[in-house]
Protein backbone atom coordinates (compact mmCIF):
# COMPACT_ATOMS: atom_id res chain seq x y z
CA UNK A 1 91.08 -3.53 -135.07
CA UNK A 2 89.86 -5.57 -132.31
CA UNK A 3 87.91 -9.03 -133.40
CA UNK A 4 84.47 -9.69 -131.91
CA UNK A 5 84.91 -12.89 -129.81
CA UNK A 6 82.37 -15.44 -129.06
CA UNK A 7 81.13 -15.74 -125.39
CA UNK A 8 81.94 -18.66 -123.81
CA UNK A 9 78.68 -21.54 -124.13
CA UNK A 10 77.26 -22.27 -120.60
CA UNK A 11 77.41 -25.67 -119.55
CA UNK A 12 73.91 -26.23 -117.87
CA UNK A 13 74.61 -29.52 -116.62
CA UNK A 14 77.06 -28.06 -114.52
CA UNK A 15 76.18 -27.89 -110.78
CA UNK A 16 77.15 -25.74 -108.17
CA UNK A 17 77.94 -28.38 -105.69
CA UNK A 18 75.81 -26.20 -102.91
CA UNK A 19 72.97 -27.23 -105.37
CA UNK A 20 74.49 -31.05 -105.49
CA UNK A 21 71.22 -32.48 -103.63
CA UNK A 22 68.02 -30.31 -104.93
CA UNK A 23 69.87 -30.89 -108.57
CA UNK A 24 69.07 -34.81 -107.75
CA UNK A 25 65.74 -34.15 -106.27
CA UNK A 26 64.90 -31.72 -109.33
CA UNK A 27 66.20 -35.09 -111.82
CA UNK A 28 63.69 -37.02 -109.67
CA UNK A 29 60.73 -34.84 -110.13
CA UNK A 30 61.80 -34.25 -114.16
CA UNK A 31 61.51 -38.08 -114.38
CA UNK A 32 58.52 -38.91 -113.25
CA UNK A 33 56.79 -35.49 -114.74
CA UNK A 34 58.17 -37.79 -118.37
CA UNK A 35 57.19 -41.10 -117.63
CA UNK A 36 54.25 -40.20 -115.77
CA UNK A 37 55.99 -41.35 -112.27
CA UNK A 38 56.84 -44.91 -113.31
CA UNK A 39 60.37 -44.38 -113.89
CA UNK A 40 60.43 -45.85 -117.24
CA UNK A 41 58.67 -45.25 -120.73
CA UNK A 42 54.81 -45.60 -120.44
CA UNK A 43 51.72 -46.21 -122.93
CA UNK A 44 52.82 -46.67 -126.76
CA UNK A 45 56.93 -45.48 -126.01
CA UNK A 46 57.71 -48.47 -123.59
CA UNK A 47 58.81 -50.80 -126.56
CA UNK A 48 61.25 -47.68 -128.12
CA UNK A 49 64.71 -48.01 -127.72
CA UNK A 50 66.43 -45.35 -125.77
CA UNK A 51 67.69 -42.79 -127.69
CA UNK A 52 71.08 -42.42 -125.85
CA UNK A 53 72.74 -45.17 -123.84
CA UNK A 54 72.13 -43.28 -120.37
CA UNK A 55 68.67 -43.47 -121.08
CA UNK A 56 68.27 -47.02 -120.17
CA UNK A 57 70.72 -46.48 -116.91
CA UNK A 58 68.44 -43.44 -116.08
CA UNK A 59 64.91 -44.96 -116.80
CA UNK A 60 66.23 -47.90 -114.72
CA UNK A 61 66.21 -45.78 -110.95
CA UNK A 62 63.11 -46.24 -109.65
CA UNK A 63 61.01 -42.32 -109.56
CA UNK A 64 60.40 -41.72 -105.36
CA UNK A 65 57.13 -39.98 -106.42
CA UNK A 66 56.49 -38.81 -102.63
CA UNK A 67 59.64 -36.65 -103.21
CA UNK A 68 58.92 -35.81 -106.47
CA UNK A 69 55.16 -34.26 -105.44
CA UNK A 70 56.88 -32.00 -102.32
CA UNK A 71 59.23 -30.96 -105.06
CA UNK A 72 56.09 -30.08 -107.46
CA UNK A 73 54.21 -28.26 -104.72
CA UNK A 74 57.90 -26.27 -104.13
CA UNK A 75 58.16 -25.23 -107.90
CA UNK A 76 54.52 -24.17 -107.65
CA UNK A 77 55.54 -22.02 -105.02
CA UNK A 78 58.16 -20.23 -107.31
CA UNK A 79 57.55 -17.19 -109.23
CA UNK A 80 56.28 -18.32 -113.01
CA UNK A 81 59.61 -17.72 -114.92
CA UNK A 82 61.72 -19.69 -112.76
CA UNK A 83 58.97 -22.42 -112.06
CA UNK A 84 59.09 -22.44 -116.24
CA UNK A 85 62.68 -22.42 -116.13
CA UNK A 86 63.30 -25.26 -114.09
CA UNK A 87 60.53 -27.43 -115.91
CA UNK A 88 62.45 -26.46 -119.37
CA UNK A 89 65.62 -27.64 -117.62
CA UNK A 90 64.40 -30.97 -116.07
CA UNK A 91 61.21 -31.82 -117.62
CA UNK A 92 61.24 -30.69 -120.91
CA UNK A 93 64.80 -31.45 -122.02
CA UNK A 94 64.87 -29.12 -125.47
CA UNK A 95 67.56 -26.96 -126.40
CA UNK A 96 69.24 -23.78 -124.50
CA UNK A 97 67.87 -21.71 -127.40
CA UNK A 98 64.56 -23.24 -127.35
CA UNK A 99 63.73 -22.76 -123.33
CA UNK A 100 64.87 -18.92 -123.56
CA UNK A 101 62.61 -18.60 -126.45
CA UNK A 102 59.79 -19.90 -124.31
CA UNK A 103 61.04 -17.11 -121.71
CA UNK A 104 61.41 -14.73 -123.90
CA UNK A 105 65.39 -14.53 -122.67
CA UNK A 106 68.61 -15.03 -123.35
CA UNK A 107 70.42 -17.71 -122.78
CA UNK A 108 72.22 -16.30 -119.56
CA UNK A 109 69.18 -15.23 -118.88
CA UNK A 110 67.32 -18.99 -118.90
CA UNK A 111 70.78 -20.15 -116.52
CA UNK A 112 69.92 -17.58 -114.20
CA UNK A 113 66.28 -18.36 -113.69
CA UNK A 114 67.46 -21.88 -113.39
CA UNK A 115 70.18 -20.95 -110.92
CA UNK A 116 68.19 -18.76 -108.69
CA UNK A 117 65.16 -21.38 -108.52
CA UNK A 118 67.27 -24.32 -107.04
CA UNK A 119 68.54 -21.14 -104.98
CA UNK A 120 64.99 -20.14 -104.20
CA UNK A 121 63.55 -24.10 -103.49
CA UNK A 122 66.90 -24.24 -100.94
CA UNK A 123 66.06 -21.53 -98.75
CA UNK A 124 62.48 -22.53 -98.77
CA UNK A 125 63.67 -25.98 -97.78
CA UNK A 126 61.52 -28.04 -100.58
């Protein structure tokens, strides 16, 4: 009798390294839809301590906001479940489980609508 295996987990901060620069542009634009554009923690959360060490090293870039509003218009652009997809992946930061619930997917499902919208904001050159 054969034993039901587990698939493997997908790694969704791996990058295709043909997606290398709209992954950075797409950090840019998930940063400053957090902090409002500032880069940083804003209003009552600018005194909290980071939660993880990178978040200090991350928070510290400055947010090129220029960029990060062409990107915006781009995902705009993008039919609704990948626009979604990409904000649950850069913006919204919650679990694998938690952004396929909110598409109503699996999650190879959510890491394909993520995959073909850096795809799709390529060949539109955003």
């Amino acid at each position: 009798m054969l034993m039901k295996t587990r698939p493997e987990p997908i790694d969704f901060f791996l990058v295709d390294p043909k997606h290398q620069e709209i992954d950075k542009r797409l950090i840019n634009w998930g940063r400053s839809q957090y902090s409002g554009g500032g880069g940083s923690h804003t209003g009552m959360w600018r005194w909290v301590k980071p939660s993880q060490p990178w978040d200090a090293v991350i928070t510290a870039v400055p947010v090129d906001r220029h960029d990060a509003m062409l990107v915006s218009k781009g995902i705009a652009a993008l039919p609704s479940p990948h626009a979604l997809a990409l904000s649950w992946c850069y913006a919204r930061k919650t679990s694998p489980s938690q952004g396929a619930k909110l598409l109503r997917t699996n999650i190879e499902g959510l890491f394909r609508l993520v995959v073909d919208g850096r795809i799709m904001l390529i060949n539109r050159k955003v």
